[in-house]
Protein backbone atom coordinates (compact mmCIF):
# COMPACT_ATOMS: atom_id res chain seq x y z
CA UNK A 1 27.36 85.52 200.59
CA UNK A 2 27.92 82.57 202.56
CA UNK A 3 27.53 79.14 200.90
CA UNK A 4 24.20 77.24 201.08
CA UNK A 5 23.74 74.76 204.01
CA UNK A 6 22.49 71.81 203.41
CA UNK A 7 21.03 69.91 206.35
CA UNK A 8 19.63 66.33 204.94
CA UNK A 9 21.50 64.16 205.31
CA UNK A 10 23.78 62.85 202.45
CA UNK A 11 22.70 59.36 201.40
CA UNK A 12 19.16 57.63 202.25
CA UNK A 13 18.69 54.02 203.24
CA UNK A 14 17.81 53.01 199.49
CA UNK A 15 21.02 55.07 198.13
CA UNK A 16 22.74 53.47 201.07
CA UNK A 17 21.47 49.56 199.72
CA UNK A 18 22.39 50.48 196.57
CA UNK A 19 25.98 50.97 197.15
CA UNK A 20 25.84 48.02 199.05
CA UNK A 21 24.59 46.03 196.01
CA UNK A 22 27.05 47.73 193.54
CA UNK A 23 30.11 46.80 196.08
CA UNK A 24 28.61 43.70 196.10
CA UNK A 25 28.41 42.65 192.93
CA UNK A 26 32.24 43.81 192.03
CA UNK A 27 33.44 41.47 195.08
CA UNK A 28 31.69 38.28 194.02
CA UNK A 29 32.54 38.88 190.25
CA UNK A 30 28.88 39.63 188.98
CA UNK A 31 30.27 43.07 187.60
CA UNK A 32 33.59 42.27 185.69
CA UNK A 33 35.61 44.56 183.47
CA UNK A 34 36.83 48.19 183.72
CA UNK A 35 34.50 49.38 181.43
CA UNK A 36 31.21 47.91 182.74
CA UNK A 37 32.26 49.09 186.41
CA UNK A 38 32.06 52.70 185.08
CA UNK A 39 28.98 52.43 183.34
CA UNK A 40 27.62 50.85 187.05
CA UNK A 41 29.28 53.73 188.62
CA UNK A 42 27.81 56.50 186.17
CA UNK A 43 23.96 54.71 186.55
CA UNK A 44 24.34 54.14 190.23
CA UNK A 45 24.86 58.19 190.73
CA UNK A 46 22.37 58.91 188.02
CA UNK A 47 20.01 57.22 190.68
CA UNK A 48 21.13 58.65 193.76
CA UNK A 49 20.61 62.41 192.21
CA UNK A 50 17.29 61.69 190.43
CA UNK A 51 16.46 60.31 193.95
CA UNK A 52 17.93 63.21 196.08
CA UNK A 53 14.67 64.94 197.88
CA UNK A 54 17.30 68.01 198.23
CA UNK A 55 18.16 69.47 194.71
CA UNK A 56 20.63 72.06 195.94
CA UNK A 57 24.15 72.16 194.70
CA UNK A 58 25.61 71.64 198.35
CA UNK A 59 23.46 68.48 198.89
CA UNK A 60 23.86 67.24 195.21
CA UNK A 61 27.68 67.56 195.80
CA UNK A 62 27.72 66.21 199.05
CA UNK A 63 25.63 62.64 197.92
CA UNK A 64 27.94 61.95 195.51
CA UNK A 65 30.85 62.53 197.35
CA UNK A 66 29.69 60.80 200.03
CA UNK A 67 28.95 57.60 197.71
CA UNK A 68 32.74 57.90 196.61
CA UNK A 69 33.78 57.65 200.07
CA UNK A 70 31.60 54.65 200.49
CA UNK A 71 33.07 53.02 197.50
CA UNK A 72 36.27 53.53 197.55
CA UNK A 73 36.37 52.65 201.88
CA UNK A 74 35.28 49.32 200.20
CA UNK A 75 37.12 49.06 197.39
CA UNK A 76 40.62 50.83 197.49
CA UNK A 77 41.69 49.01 194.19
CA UNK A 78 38.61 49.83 191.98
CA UNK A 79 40.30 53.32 191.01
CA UNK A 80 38.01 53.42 188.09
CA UNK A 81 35.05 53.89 190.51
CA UNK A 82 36.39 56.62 192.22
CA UNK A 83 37.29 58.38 188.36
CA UNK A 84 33.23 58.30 187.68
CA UNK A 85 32.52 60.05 190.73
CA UNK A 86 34.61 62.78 189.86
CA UNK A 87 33.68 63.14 186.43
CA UNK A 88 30.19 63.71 187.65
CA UNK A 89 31.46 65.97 190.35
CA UNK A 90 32.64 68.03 187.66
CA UNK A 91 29.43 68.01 186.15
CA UNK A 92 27.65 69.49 189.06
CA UNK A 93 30.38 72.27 189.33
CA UNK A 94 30.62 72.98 185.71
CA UNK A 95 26.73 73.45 185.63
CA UNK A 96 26.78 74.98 188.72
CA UNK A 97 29.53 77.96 187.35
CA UNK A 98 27.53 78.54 183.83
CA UNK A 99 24.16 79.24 185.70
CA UNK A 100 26.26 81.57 188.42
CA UNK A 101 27.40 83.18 185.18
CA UNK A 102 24.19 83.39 183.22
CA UNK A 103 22.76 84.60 186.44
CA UNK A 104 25.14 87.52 187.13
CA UNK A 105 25.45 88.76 183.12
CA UNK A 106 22.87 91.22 183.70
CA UNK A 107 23.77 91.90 187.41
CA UNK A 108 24.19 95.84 186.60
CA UNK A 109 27.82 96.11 186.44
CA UNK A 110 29.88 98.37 184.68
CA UNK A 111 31.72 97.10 181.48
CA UNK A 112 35.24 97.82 183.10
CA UNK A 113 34.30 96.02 186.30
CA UNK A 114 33.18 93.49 183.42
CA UNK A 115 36.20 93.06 181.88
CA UNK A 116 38.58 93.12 184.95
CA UNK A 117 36.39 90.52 187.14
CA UNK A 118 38.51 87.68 188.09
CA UNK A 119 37.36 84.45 186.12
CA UNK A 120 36.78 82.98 189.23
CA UNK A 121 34.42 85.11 190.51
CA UNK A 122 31.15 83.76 190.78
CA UNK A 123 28.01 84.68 191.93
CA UNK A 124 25.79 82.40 194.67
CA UNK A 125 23.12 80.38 192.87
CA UNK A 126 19.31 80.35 194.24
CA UNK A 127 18.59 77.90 196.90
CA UNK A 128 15.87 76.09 195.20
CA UNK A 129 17.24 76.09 191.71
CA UNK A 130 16.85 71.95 190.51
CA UNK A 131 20.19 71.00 188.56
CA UNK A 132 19.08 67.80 188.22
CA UNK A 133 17.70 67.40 184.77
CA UNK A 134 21.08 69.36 183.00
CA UNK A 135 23.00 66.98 185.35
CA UNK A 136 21.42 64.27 183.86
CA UNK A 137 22.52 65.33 179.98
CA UNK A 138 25.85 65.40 181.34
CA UNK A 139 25.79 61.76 182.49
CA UNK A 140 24.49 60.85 178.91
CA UNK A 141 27.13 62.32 177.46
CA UNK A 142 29.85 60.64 179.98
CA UNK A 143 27.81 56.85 179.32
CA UNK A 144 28.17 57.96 175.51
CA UNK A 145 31.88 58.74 175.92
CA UNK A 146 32.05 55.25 177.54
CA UNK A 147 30.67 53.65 175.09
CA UNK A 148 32.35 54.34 172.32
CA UNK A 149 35.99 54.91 174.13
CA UNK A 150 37.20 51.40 172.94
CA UNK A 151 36.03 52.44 168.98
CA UNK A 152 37.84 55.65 169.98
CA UNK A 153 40.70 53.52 170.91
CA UNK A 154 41.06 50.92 168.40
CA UNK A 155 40.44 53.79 165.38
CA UNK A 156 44.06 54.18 165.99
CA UNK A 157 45.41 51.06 165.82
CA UNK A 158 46.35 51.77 161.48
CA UNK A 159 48.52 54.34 162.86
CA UNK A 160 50.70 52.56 165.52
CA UNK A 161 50.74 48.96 164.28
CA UNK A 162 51.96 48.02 160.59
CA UNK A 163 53.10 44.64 158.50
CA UNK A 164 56.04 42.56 159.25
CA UNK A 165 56.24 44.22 162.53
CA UNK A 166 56.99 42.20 165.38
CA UNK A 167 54.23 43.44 168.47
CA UNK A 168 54.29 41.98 172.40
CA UNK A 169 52.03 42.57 174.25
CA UNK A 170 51.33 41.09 178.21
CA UNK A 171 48.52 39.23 179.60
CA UNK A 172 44.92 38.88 178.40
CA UNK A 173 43.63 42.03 177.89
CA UNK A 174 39.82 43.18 175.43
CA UNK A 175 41.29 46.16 174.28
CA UNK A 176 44.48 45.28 173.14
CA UNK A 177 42.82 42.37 171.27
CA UNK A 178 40.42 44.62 169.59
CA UNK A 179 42.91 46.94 169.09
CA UNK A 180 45.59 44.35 167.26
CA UNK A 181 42.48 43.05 165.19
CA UNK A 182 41.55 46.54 164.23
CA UNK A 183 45.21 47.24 162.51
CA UNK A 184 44.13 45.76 159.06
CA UNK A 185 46.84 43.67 158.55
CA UNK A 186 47.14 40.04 159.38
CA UNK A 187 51.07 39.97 158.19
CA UNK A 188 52.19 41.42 162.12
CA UNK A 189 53.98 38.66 164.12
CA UNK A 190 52.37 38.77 168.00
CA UNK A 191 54.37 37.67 170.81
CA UNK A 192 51.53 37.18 173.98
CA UNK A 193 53.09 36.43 177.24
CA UNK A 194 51.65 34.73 179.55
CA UNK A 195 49.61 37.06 182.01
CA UNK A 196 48.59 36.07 186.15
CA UNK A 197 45.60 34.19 184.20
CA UNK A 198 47.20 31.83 181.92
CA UNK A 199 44.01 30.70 180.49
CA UNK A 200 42.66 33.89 179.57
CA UNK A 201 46.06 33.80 177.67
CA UNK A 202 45.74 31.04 175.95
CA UNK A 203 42.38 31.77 175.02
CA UNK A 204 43.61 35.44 173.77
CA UNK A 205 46.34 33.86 171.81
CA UNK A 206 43.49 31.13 170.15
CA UNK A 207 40.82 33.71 169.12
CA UNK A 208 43.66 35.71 167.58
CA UNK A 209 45.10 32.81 165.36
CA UNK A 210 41.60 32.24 163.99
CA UNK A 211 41.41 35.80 162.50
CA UNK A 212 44.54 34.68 160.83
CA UNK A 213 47.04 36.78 163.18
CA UNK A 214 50.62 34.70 163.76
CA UNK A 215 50.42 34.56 167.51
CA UNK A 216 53.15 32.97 169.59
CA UNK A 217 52.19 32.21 173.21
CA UNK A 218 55.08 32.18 175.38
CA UNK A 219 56.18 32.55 179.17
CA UNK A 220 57.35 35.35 180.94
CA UNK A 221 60.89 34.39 181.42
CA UNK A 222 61.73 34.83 178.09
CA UNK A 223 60.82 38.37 177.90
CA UNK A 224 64.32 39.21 178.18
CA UNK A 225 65.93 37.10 175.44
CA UNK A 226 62.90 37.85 173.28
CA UNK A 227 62.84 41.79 173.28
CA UNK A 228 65.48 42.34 171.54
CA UNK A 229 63.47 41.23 167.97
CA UNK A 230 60.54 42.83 169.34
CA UNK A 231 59.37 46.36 167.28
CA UNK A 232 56.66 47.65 169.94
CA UNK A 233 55.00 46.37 172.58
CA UNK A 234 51.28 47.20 172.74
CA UNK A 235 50.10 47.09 176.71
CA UNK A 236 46.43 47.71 178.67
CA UNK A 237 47.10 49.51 181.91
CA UNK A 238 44.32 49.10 185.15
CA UNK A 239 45.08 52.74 185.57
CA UNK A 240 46.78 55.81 184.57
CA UNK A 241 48.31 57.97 187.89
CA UNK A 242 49.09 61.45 187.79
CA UNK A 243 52.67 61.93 186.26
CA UNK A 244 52.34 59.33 183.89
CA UNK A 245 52.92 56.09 185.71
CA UNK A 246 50.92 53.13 185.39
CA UNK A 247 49.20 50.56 187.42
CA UNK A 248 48.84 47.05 185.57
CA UNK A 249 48.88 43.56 186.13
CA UNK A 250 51.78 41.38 188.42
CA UNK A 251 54.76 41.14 185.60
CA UNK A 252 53.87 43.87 183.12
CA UNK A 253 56.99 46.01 185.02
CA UNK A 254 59.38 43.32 184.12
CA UNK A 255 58.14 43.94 180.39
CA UNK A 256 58.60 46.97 180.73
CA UNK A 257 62.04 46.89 182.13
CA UNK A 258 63.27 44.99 179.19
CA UNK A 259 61.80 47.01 176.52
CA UNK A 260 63.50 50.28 178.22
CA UNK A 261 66.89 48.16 178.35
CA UNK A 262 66.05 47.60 174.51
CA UNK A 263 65.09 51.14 173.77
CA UNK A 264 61.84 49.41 172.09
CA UNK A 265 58.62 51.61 172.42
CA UNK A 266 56.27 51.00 175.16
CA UNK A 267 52.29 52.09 173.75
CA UNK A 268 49.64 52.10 177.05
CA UNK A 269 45.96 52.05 176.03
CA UNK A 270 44.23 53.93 178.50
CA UNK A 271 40.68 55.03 177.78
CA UNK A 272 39.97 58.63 179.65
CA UNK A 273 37.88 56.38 182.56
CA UNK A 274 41.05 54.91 183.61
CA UNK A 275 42.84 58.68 184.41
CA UNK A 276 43.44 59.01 187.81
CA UNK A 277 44.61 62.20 189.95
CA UNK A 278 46.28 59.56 192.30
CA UNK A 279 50.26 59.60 192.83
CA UNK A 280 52.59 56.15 193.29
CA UNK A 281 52.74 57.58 196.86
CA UNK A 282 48.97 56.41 197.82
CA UNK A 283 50.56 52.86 198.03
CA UNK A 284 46.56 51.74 199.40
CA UNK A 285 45.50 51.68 196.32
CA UNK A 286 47.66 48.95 194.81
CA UNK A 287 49.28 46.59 197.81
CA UNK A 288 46.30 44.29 197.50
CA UNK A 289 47.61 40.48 196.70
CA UNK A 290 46.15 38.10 194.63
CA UNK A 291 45.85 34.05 195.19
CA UNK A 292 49.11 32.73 195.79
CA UNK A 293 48.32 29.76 192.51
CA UNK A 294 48.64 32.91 189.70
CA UNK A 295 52.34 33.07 190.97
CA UNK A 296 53.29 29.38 191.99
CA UNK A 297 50.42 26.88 190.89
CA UNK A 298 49.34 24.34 194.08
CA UNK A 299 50.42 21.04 192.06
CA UNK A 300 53.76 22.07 192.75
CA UNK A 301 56.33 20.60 194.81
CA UNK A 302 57.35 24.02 196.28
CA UNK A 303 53.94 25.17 196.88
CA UNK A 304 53.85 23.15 200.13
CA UNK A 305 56.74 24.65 202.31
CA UNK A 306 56.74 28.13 200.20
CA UNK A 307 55.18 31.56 201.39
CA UNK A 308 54.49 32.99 198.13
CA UNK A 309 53.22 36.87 197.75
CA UNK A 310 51.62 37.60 194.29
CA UNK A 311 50.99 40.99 193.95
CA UNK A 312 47.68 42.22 192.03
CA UNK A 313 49.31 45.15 190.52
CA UNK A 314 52.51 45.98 189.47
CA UNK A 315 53.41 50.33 189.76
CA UNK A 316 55.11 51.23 186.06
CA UNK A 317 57.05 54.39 186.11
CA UNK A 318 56.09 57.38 183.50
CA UNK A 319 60.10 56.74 181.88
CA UNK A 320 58.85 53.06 180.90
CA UNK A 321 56.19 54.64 178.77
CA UNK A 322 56.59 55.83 175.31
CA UNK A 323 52.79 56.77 174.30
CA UNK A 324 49.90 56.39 176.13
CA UNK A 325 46.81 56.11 173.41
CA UNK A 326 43.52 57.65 174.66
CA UNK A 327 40.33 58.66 173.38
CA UNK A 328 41.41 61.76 172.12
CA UNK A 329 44.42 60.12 170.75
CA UNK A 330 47.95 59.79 171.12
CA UNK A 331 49.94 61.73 174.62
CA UNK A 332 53.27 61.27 176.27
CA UNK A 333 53.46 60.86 180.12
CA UNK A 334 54.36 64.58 180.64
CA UNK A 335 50.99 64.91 178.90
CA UNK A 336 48.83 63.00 181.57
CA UNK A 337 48.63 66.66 183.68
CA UNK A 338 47.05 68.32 181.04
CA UNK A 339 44.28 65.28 180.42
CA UNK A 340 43.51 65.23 184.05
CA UNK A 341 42.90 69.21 184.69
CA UNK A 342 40.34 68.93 181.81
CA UNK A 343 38.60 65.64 183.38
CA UNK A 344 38.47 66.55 186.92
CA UNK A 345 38.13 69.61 189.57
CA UNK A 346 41.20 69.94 191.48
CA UNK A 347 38.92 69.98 194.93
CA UNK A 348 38.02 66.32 194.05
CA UNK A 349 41.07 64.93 193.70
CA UNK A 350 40.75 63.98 197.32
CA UNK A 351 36.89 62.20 197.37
């Protein structure tokens, strides 16, 4: 049979204001953090498909899509956005497949035409069948997954970090905070250096030292003579691409570097939200700069006859990575296929 048409339109005006509002908000820094993005990207399609007047899978499919689009036209960088929306594409097809199933079981075919059906084979699902409310238990469970991905995360830590090890880690980053405080020992030696935001830094490196942690602050050109004494080095990533690389912040590859010339072990924490399908060839994504001061501050001398280019991300390659920790525990690079073919539907790779 040919597949149902679906001819409303994707998005209405309020879905469309909505978006707005959401893109909004990221730009302006009302909505700040990885995590809380995808909990505003998970709620903000939760509306749009308790909203949709059309409740067939076609039109379900094509509003969220369409909102992807919309999002990430807006906001290349915010790959994390783009991962909710096909999480929850997944959703719709995963429902869709185990009603097609359910509703072909007694369709009055023989048991060897049973057995030998392709597992692909599915049967056309009725046009006014409302997915909506077993749509919306699959969203709970993805907001429950979010919730409790940085407990997931920082269970861990007991197994990765020990005493009288020496850890770096790069930049000011929540998880890898909670993560170092949830090792149970205070006896580690932390070396943080200096991220794009040196405050943020600093302020890391203070709230650290008051649990008792022996936290040296220091600047990223000493990385090099440094890693040498260093026994891992503990790292949040923006994103995860397909193959294993990693997107983080401007620096973290010159980390990186040096702990590969070292041979010291390289541990990403990368919650299952931050998994994208994306390869290092979709150079969009991560060309965006930031303000010239996180790379030369204004009140110096140079800053007045210098062009100065600080990139926002810096691309990590899957070799530079030892053991990326997730939810579901601990995978190696060659590993990051597997995670994605169980998160997302290969004809959403492309919103």
């Amino acid at each position: 049979m040919p597949p149902q048409e679906c001819n409303s339109p994707d998005l209405d005006e309020k879905s469309i204001e909505n978006i707005v509002k959401f893109v909004s908000d990221i730009r302006t820094g009302k909505l700040q953090g990885s995590n809380k993005i995808a909990v505003a990207t998970v709620s903000l399609l939760e509306q749009i498909i308790t909203d949709a007047s059309n409740t067939s899978v076609l039109c379900l499919v094509n509003a969220v899509r369409g909102t992807g689009r919309r999002i990430t036209k807006a906001l290349p960088q915010e790959l994390i956005a783009a991962n909710m929306v096909r999480r929850v594409l997944r959703a719709i097809r995963d429902e869709q497949r185990a009603l097609a199933n359910q509703s072909s079981e007694y369709s009055g075919d023989s048991l060897q035409r049973l057995v030998l059906a392709a597992p692909s084979r599915r049967a056309t699902l009725p046009s006014n069948h409302d997915l909506r409310e077993p749509i919306r238990d699959h969203i709970a469970e993805l907001l429950g997954e979010l919730e409790a991905s940085t407990s997931s995360i920082c269970g861990q830590a007991k197994e990765h970090i020990h005493a009288d090890e020496v850890i770096l880690t790069y930049g000011a980053s929540s998880l890898v905070e909670k993560f170092l405080k949830s090792s149970g020992t205070n006896k580690m030696k932390i070396l943080l250096v200096e991220g794009p935001k040196h405050a943020e830094s600093a302020a890391m490196a203070v709230r650290l030292s008051t649990q008792g942690v022996n936290v040296t602050l220091v600047n990223g050109a000493a990385v090099g003579a440094l890693m040498p004494r260093v026994n891992k080095v503990v790292i949040g990533v923006r994103s995860t691409l397909a193959g294993g690389a990693v997107l983080g912040d401007g620096g973290l590859l010159a980390v990186t570097t040096a702990a590969r010339h070292y041979s010291v072990p390289v541990i990403a924490l990368s919650p299952l939200y931050k998994l994208s399908p994306l390869h290092s060839c979709d150079h969009t994504h991560f060309n965006a700069l930031s303000p010239p001061y996180t790379a030369l501050p204004y009140m110096s001398g140079e800053s007045a006859v210098a062009q100065v280019f600080a990139p926002m991300c810096d691309f990590v390659p899957p070799d530079h990575v030892t053991l990326f920790i997730t939810n579901l525990g601990g995978s190696s690079p060659s590993y990051i296929y597997r995670l994605l073919s169980e998160l997302y539907d290969p004809n959403d790779y492309q919103i």
